[in-house]
C-alpha atoms as a PDB file:
ATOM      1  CA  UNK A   1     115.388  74.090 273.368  1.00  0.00           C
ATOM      2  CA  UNK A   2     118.678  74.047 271.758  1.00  0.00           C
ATOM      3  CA  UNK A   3     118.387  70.386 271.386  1.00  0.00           C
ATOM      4  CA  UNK A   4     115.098  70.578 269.491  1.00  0.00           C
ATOM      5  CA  UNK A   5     116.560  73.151 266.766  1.00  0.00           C
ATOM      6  CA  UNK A   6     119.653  70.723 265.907  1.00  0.00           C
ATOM      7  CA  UNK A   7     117.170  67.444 265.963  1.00  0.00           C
ATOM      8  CA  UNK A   8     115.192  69.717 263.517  1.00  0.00           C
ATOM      9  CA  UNK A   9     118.120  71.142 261.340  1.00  0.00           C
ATOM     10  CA  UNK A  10     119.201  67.352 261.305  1.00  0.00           C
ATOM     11  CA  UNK A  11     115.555  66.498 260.002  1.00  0.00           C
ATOM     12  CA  UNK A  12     115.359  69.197 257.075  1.00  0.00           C
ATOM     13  CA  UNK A  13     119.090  68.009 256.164  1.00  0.00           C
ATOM     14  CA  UNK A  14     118.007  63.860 255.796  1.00  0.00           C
ATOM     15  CA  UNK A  15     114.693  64.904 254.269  1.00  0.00           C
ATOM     16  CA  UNK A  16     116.938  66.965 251.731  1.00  0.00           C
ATOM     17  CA  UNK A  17     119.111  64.314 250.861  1.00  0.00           C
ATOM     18  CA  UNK A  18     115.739  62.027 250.322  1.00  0.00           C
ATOM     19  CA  UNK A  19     114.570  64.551 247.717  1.00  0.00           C
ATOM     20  CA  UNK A  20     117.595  64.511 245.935  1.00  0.00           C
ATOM     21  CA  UNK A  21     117.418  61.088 245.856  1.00  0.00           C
ATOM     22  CA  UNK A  22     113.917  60.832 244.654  1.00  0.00           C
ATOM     23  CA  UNK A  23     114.859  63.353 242.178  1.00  0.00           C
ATOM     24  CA  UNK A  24     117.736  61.475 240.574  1.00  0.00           C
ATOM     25  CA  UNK A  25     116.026  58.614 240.948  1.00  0.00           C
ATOM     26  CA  UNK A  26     113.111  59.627 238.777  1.00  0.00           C
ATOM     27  CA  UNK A  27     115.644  61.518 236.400  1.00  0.00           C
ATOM     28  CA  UNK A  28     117.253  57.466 235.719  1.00  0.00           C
ATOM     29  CA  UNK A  29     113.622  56.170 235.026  1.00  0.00           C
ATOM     30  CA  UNK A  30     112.631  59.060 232.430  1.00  0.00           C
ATOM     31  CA  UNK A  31     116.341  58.204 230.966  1.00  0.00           C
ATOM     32  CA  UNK A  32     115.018  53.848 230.936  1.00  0.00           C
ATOM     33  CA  UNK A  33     111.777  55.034 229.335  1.00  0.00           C
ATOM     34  CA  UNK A  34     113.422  57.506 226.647  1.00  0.00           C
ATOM     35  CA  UNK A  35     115.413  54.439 225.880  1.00  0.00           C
ATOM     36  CA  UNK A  36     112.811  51.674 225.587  1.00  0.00           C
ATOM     37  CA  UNK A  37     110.972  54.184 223.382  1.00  0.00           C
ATOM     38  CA  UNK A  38     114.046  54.042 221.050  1.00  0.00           C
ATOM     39  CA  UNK A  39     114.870  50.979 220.746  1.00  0.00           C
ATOM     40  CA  UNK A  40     111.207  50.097 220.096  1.00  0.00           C
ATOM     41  CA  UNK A  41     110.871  52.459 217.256  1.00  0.00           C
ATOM     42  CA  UNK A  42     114.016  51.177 215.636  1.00  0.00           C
ATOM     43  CA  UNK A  43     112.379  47.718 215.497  1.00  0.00           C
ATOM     44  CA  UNK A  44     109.414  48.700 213.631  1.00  0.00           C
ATOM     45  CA  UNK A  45     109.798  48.285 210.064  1.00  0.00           C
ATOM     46  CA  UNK A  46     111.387  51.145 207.878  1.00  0.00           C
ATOM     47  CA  UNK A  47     108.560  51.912 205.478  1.00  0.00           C
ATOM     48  CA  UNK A  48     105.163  50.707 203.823  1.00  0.00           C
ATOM     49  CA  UNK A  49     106.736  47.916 201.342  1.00  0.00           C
ATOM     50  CA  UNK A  50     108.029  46.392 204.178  1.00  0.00           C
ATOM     51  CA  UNK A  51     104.924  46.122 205.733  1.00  0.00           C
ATOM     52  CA  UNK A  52     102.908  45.172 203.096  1.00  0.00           C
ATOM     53  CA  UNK A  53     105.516  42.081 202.156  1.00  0.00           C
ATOM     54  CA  UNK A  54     104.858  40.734 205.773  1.00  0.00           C
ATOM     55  CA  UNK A  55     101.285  40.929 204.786  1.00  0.00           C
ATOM     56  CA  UNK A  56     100.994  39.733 201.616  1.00  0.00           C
ATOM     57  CA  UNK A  57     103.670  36.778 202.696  1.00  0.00           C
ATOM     58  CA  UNK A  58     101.307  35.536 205.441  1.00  0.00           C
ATOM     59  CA  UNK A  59      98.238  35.931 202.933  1.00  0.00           C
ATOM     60  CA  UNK A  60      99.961  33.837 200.396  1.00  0.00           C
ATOM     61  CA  UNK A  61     101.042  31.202 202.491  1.00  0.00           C
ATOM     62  CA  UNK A  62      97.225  30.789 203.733  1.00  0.00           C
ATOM     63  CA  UNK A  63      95.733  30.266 200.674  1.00  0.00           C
ATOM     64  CA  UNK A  64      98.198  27.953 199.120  1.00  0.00           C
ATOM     65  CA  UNK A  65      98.788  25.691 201.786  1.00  0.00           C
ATOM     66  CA  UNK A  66     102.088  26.653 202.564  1.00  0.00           C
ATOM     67  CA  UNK A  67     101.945  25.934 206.636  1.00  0.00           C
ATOM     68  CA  UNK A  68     105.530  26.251 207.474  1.00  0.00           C
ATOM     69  CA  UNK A  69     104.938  30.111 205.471  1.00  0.00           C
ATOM     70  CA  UNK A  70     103.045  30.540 208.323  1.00  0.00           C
ATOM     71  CA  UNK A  71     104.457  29.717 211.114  1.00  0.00           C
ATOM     72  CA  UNK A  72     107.972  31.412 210.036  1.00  0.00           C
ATOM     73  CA  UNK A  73     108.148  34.583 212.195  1.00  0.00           C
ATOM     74  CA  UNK A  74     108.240  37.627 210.503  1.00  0.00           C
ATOM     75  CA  UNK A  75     111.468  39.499 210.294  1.00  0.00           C
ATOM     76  CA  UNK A  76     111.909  42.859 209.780  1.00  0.00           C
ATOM     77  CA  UNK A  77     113.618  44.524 206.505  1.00  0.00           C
ATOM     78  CA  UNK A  78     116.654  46.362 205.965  1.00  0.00           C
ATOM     79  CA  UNK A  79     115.836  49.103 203.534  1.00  0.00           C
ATOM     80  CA  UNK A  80     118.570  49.653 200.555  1.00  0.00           C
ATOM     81  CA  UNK A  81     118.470  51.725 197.168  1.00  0.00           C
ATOM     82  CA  UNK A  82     117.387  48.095 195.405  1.00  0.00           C
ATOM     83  CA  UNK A  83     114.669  47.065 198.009  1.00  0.00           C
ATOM     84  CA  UNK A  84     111.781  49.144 196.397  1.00  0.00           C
ATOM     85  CA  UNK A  85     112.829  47.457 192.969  1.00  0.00           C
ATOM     86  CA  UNK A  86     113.087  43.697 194.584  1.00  0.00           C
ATOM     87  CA  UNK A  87     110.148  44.694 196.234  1.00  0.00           C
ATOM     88  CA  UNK A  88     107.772  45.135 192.913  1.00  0.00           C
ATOM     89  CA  UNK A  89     109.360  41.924 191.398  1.00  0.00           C
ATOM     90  CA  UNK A  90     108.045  39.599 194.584  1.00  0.00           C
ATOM     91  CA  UNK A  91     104.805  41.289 194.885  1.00  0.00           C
ATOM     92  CA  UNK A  92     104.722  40.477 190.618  1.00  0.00           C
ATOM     93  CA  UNK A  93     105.580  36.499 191.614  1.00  0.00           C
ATOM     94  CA  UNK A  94     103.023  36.487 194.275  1.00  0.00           C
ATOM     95  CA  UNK A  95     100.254  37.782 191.947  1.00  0.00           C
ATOM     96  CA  UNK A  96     101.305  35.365 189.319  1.00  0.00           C
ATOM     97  CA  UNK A  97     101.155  32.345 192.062  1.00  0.00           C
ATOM     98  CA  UNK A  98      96.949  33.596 193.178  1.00  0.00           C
ATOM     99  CA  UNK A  99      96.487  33.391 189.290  1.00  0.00           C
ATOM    100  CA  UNK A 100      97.968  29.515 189.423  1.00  0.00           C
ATOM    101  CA  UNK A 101     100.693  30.955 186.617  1.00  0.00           C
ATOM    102  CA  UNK A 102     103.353  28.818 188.328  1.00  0.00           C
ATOM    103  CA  UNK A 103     105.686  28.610 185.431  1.00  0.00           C
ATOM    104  CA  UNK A 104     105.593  32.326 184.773  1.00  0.00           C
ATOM    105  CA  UNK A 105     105.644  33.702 188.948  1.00  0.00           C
ATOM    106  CA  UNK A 106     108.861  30.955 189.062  1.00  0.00           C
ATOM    107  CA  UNK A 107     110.307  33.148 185.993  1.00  0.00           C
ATOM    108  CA  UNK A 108     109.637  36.433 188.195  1.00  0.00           C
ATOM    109  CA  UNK A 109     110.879  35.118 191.064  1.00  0.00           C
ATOM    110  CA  UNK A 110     114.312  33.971 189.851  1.00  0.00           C
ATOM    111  CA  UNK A 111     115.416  37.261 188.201  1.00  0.00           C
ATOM    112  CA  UNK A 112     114.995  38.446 191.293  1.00  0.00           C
ATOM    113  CA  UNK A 113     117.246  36.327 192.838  1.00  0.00           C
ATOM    114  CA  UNK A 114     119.314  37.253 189.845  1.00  0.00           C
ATOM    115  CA  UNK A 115     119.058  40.989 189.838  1.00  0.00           C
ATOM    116  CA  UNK A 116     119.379  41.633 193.607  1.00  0.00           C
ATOM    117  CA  UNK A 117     121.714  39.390 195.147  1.00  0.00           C
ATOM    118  CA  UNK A 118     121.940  41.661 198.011  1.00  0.00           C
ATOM    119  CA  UNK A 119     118.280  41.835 199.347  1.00  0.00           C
ATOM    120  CA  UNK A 120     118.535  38.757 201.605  1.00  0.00           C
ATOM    121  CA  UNK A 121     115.237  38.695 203.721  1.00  0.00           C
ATOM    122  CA  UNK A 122     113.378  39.139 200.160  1.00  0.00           C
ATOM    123  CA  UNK A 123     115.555  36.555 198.761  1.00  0.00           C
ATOM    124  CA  UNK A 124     114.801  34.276 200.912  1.00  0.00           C
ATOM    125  CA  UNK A 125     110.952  34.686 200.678  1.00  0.00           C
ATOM    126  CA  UNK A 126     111.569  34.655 197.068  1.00  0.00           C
ATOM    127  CA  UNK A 127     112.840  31.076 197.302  1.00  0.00           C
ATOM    128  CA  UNK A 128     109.940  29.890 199.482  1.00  0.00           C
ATOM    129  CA  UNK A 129     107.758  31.103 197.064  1.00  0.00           C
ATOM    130  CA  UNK A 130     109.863  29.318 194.259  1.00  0.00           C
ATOM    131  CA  UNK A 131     108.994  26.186 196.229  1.00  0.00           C
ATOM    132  CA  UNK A 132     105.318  26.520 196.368  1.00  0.00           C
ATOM    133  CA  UNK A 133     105.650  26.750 192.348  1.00  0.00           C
ATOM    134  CA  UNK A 134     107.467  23.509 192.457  1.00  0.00           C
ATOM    135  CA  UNK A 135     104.990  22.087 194.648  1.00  0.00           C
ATOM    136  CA  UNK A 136     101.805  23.180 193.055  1.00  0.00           C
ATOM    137  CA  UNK A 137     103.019  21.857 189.710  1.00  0.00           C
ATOM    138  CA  UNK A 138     103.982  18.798 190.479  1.00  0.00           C
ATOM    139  CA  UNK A 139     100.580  18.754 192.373  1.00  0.00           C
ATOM    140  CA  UNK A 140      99.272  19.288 188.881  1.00  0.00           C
ATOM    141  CA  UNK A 141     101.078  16.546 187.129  1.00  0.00           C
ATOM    142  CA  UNK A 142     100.350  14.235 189.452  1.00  0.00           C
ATOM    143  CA  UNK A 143      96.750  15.152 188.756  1.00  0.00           C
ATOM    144  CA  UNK A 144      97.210  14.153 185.168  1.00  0.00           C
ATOM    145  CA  UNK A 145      98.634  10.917 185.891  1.00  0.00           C
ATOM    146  CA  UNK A 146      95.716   9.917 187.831  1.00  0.00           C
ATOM    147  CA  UNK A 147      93.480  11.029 185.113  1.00  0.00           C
ATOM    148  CA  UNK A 148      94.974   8.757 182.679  1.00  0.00           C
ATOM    149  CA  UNK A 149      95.026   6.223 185.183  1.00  0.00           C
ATOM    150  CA  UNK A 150      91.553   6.293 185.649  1.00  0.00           C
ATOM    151  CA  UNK A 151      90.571   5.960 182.007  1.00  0.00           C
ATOM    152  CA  UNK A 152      92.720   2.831 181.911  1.00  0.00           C
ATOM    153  CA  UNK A 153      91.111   0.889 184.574  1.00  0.00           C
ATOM    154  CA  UNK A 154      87.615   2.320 182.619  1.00  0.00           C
ATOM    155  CA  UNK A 155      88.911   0.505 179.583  1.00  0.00           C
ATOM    156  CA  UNK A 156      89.921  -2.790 181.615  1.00  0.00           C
ATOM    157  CA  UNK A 157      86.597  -3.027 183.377  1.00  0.00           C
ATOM    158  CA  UNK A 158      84.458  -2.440 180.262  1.00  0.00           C
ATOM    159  CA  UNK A 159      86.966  -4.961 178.147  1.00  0.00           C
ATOM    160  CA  UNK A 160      85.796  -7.426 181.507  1.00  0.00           C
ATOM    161  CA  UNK A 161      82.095  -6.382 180.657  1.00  0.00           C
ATOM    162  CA  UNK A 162      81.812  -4.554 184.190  1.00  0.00           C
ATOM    163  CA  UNK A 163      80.466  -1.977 182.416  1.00  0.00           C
ATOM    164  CA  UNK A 164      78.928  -0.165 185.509  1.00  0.00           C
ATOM    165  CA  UNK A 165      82.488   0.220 186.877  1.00  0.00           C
ATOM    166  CA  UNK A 166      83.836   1.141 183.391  1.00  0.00           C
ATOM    167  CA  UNK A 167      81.205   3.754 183.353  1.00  0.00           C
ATOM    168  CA  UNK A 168      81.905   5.243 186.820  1.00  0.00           C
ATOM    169  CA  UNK A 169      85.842   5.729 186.175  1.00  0.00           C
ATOM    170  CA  UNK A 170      85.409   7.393 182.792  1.00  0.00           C
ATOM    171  CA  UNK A 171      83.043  10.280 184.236  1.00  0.00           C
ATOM    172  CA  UNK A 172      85.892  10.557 187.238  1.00  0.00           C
ATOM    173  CA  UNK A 173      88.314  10.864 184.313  1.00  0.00           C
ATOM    174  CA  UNK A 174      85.997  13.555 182.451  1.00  0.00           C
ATOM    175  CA  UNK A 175      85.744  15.642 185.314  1.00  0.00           C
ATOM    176  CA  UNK A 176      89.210  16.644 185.008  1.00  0.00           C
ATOM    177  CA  UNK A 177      89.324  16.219 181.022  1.00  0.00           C
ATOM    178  CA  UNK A 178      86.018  17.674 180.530  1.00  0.00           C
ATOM    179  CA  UNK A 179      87.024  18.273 176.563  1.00  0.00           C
ATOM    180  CA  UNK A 180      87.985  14.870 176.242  1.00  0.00           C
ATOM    181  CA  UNK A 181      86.282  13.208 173.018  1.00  0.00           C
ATOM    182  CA  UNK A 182      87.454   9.537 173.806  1.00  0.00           C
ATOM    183  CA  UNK A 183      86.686   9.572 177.575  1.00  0.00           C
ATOM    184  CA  UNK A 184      82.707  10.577 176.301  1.00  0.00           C
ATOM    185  CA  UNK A 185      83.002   7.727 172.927  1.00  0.00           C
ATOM    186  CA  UNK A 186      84.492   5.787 176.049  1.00  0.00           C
ATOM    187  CA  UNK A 187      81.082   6.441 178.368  1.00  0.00           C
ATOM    188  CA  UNK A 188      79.129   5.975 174.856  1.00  0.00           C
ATOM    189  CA  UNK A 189      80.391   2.511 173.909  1.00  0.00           C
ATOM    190  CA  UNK A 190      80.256   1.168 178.076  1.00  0.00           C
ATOM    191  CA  UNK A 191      76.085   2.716 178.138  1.00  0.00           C
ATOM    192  CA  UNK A 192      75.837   1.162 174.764  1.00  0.00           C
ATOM    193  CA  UNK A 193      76.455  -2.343 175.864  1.00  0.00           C
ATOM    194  CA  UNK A 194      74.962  -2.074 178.943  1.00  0.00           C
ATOM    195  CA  UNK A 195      71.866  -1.173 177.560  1.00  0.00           C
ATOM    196  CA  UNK A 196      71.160   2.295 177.935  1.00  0.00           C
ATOM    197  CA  UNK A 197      70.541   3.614 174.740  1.00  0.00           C
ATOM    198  CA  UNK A 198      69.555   6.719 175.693  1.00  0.00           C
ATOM    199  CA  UNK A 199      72.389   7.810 177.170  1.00  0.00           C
ATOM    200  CA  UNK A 200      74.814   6.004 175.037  1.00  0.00           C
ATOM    201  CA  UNK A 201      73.129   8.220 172.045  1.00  0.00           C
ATOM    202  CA  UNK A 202      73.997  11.526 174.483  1.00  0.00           C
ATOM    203  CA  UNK A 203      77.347  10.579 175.310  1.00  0.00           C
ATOM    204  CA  UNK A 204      78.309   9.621 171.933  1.00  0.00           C
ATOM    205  CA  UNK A 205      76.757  13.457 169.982  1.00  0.00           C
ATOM    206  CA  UNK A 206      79.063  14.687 172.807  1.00  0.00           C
ATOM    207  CA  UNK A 207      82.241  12.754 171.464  1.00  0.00           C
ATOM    208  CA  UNK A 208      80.867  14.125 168.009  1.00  0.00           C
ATOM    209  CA  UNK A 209      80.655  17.383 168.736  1.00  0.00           C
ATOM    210  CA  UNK A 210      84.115  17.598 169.837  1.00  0.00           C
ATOM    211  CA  UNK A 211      86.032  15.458 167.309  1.00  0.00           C
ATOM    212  CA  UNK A 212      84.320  14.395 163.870  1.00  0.00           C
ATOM    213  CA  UNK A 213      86.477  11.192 163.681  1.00  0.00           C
ATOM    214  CA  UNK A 214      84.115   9.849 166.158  1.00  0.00           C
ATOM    215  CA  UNK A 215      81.509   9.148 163.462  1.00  0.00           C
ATOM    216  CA  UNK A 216      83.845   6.941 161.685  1.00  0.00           C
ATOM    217  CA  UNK A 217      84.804   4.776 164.591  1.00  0.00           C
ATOM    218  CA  UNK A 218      81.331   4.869 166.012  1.00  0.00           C
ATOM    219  CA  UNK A 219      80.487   3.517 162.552  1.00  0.00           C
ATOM    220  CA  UNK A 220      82.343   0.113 162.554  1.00  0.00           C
ATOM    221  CA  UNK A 221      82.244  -0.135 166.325  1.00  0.00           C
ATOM    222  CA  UNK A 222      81.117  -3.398 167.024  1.00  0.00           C
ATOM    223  CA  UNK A 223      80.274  -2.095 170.830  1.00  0.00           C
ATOM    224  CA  UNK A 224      77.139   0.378 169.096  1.00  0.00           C
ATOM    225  CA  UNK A 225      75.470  -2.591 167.108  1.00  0.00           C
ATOM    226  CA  UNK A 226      72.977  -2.602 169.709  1.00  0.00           C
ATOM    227  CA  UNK A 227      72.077   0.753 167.954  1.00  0.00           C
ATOM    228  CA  UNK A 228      72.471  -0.205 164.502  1.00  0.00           C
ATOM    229  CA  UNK A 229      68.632   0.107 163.417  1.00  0.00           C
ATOM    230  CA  UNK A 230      68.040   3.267 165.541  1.00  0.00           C
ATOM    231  CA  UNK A 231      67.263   6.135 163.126  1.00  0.00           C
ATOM    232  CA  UNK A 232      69.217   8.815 165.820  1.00  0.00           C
ATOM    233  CA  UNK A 233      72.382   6.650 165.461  1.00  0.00           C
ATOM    234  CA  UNK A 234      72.024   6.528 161.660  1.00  0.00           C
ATOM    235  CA  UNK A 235      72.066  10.424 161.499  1.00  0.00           C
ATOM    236  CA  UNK A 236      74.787  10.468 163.591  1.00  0.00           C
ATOM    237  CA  UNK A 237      77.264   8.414 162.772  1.00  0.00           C
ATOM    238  CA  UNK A 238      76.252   9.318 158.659  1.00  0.00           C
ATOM    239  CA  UNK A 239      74.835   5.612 157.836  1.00  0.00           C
ATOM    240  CA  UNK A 240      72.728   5.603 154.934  1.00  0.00           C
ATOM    241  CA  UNK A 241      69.142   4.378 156.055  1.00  0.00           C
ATOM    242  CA  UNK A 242      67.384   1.218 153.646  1.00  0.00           C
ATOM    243  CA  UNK A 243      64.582   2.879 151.999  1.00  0.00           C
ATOM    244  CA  UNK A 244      60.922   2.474 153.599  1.00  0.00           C
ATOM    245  CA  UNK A 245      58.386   0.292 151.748  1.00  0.00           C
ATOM    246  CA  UNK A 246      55.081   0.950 151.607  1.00  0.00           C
ATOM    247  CA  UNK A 247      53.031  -1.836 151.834  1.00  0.00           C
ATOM    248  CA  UNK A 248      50.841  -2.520 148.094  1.00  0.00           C
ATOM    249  CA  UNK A 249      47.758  -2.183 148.090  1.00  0.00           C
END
């Protein structure tokens, strides 16, 4: 009997100690979770700017083909007194770069870099965006180049009498010079000898229409004589027309 008690006392004391433990135990793990929490809330970002940057950084990126933009993981922002300020003049150079105002969003963006030397993680967004305004213009220029380009072999080909080809690389050129007189007197002179009066006639009211000069040249062109007798071109170009006979009777 006596030998039962203590083996009992001995089991209350162990299962005791295992509650303790267990206690403790769970007290750490409430301590790891508190912790995590923490931690986890300091890495969110500090306020709504923030958030919208990230946003409107990815956005941008996306629609103006800026893939590294996009694959650059977002970091998060260390508020200061200036980052509200530094904040308004990047979200000004991004609006500026959806309206393809390159030249005036590159203007934004460097007073910024200016103004705020301090605000590093917007500084450095700043300066990709700076990049896509490089990029994007040069993308422009390069357009105009090509433009040009194209009206010169037009000229070449209808100087070889290939006046199909001539033809089909002045409207490429007019699609991006739509208000282009020459590139239509161009078209005009190439349909002209070709034979397609109709459209020559079209082509060439066009040129008119946006440059009055075009009369004159039209005039003494010898590429129009085809259209010479045609009362439409006489009009046009201001010829005086010979005076109709009647026939005696």
């Amino acid at each position: 009997m006596k030998k039962t008690k203590a083996k009992t006392a001995s089991k209350i004391s162990r299962s005791r100690s295992t509650k303790k433990k267990v206690s403790s135990g769970k007290s750490k793990l409430k301590n790891v979770v508190a912790v995590k929490k923490a931690t986890a809330l300091a890495e969110q970002p500090i306020n709504k700017e923030s958030r919208k940057m990230q946003a409107e950084s990815r956005k941008t990126a996306f629609r103006t083909g800026a893939s590294s933009a996009l694959n650059e993981s977002p970091r998060l922002l260390r508020q200061t007194k200036t980052t509200s300020a530094a904040l308004a003049l990047l979200e000004k150079g991004i609006e500026l770069i959806f309206k393809k105002e390159f030249k005036k969003a590159r203007t934004e963006l460097k007073t910024l870099l200016e103004t705020y030397p301090g605000e590093l993680d917007i500084l450095a967004r700043a300066r990709s965006y700076i990049q896509i305004c490089d990029r994007e213009e040069a993308a422009q220029k390069k357009q105009s180049i090509s433009t040009d380009q194209l009206y010169a072999l037009g000229v070449l080909e209808h100087n070889k009498a290939n006046y199909d080809k001539a033809i089909s690389y002045f409207l490429q050129s007019i699609e991006n010079h739509p208000g282009a007189d020459y590139i239509y007197y161009s078209v005009a002179a190439s349909m002209a000898m070709k034979g397609n009066l109709a459209g020559s006639l079209e082509n060439l009211r066009k040129a008119v229409e946006l440059n009055e000069e075009s009369r004159v040249y039209a005039k003494n062109d010898a590429d129009f004589s085809v259209l010479q007798g045609k009362k439409e071109f006489a009009e046009l170009v201001g010829m005086n027309q010979p005076p109709t006979t009647e026939p005696q009777s």
